[in-house]
Protein backbone atom coordinates (compact mmCIF):
# COMPACT_ATOMS: atom_id res chain seq x y z
CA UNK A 1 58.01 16.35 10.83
CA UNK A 2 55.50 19.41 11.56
CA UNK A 3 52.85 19.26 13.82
CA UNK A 4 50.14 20.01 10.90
CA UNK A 5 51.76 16.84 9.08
CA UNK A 6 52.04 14.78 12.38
CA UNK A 7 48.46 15.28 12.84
CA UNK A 8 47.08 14.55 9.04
CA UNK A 9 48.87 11.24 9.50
CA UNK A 10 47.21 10.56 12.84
CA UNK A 11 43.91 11.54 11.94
CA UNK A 12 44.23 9.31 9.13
CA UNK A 13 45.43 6.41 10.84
CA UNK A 14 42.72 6.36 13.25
CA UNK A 15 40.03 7.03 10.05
CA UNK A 16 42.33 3.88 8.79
CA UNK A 17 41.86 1.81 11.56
CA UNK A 18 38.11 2.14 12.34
CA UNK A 19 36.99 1.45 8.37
CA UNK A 20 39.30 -1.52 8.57
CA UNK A 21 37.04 -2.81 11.44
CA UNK A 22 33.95 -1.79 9.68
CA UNK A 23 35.25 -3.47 6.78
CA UNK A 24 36.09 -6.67 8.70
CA UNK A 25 32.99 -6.95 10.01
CA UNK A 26 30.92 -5.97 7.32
CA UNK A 27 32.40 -8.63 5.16
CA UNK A 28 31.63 -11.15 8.19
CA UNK A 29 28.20 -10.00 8.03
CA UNK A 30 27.55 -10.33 4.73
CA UNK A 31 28.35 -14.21 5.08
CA UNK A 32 24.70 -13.81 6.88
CA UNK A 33 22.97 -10.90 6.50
CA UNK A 34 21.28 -12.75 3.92
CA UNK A 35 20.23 -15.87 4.97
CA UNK A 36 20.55 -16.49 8.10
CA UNK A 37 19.95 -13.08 9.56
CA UNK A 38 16.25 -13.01 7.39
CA UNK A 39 15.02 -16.10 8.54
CA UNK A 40 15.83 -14.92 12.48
CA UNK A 41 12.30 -13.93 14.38
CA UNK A 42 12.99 -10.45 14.99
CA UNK A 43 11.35 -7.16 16.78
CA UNK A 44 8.53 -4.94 14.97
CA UNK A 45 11.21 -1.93 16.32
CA UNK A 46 13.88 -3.57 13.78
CA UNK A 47 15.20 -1.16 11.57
CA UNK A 48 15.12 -1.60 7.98
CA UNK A 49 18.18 -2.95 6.22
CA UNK A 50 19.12 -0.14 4.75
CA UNK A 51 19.86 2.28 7.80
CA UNK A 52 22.72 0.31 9.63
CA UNK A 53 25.30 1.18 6.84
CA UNK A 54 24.90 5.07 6.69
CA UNK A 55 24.53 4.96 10.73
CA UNK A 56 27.61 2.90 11.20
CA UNK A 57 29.48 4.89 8.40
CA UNK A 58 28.64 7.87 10.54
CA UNK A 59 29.58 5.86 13.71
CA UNK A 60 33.08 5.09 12.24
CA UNK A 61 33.57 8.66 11.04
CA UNK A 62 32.78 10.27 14.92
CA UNK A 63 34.85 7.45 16.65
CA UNK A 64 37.86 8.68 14.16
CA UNK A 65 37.37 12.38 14.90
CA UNK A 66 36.99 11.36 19.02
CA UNK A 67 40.23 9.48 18.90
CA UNK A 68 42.38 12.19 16.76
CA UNK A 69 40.83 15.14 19.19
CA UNK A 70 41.90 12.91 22.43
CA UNK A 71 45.27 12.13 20.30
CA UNK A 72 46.01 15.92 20.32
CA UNK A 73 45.82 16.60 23.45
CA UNK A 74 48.82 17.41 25.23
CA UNK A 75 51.35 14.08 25.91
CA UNK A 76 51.22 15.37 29.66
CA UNK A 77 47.64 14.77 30.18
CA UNK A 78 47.32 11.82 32.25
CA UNK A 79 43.91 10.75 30.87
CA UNK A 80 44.82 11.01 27.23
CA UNK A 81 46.88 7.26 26.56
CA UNK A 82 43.78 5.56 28.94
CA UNK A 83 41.42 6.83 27.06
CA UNK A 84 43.27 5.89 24.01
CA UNK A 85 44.15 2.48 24.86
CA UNK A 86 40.25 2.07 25.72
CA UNK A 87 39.50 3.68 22.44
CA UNK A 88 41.37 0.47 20.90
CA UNK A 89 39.46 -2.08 22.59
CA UNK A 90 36.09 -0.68 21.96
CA UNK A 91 37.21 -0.63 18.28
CA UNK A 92 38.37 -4.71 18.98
CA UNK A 93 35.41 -5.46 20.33
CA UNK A 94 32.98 -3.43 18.15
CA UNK A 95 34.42 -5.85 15.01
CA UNK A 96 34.28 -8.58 17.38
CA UNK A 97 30.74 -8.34 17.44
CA UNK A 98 29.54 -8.59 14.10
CA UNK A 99 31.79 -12.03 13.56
CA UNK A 100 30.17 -13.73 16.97
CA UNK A 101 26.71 -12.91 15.73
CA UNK A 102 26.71 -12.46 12.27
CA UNK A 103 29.90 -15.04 10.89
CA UNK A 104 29.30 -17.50 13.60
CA UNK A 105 25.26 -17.04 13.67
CA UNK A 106 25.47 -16.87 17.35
CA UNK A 107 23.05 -14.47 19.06
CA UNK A 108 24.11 -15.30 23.04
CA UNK A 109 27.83 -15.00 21.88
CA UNK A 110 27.29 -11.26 20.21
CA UNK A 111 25.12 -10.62 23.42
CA UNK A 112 27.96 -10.63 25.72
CA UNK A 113 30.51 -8.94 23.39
CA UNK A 114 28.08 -6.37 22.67
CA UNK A 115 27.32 -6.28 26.62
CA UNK A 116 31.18 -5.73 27.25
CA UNK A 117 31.19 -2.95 24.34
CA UNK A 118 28.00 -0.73 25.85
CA UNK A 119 30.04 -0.93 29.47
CA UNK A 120 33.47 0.12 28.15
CA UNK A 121 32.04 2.95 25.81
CA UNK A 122 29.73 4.19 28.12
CA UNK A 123 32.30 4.16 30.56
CA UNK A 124 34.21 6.07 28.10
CA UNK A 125 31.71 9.24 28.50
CA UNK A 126 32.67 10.93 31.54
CA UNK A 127 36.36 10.58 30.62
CA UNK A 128 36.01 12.34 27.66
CA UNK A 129 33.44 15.11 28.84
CA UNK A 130 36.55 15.88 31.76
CA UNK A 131 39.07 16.39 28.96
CA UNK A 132 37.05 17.23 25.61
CA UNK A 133 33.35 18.10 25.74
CA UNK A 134 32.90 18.29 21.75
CA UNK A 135 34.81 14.37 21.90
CA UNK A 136 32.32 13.68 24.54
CA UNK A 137 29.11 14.52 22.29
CA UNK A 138 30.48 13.01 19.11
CA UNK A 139 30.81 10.05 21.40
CA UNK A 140 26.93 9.99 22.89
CA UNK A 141 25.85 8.96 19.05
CA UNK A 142 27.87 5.60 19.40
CA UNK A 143 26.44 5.36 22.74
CA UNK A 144 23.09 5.51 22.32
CA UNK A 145 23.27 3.29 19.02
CA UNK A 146 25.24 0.57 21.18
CA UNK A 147 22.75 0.35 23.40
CA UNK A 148 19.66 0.26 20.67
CA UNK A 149 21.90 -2.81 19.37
CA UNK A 150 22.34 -4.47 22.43
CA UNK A 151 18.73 -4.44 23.41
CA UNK A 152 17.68 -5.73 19.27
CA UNK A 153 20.60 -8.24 20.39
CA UNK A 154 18.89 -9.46 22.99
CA UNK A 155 15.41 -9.31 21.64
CA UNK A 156 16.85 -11.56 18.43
CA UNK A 157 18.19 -13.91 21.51
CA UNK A 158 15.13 -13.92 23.45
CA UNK A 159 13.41 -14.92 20.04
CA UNK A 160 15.34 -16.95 18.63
């Protein structure tokens, strides 16, 4: 198999992966979104419905590209298969979060699963900015929305 081909395939497999995850837990959210989620007390700093699909869809797309770009990096490198296997979890606990909150309408439990996401993709920063500084800014969009969801998380908890 060529490299060109070898690298279509993995590039696709990782944009296969994280939609299936988005898909996942969009369809667990939409069990809630609804009802449950409108009748929750939430911030004034809440965005409006309509912004979390294009953000995540460009969330999904960047965690894709970060994992193909850390995926071509030479076998030898001794940070590439931790920062994949990482790359895995985060995506595991990313879907994890929407059914805790959102399919099991429970605001503490999607606290500490988003709380465990924010540490182990933030942790993920510095590891990619040592091996791939373009991986490491795609990355600092997922970041910084992580931690805007975490803290509206914990608001909705606080509240609620």
């Amino acid at each position: 198999m060529s490299t060109k081909l070898r690298s279509s395939l993995a590039f696709t497999g990782f944009f296969a992966a994280a939609f299936t995850v988005a898909a996942l837990g969009g369809w667990a959210t939409a069990s809630s979104v609804k009802s449950w989620y409108a009748t929750l007390a939430k911030p004034g700093w809440t965005p409006p419905g309509w912004v979390f699909g294009p953000a995540w869809t460009l969330l999904y797309t960047l965690m894709a590209i970060v994992a193909w770009r850390i995926w071509s990096l030479p076998v030898a490198n001794p940070e590439r298969d931790p920062i994949l296997r990482r790359w895995w979890l985060q995506l595991a606990l990313n879907g994890g979060w929407s059914w805790a909150f959102f399919y099991f309408r429970t605001p503490a439990a999607g606290l500490l699963v988003i709380g465990a996401l924010l540490m182990l993709i933030a942790s993920l920063q510095p590891r990619l900015a040592r091996v791939d500084r373009t991986a490491a800014l795609l990355w600092t969009p997922y970041v910084l929305w992580v931690a805007f969801a975490a803290c509206l998380n914990l608001s909705i908890w606080n509240r609620n």
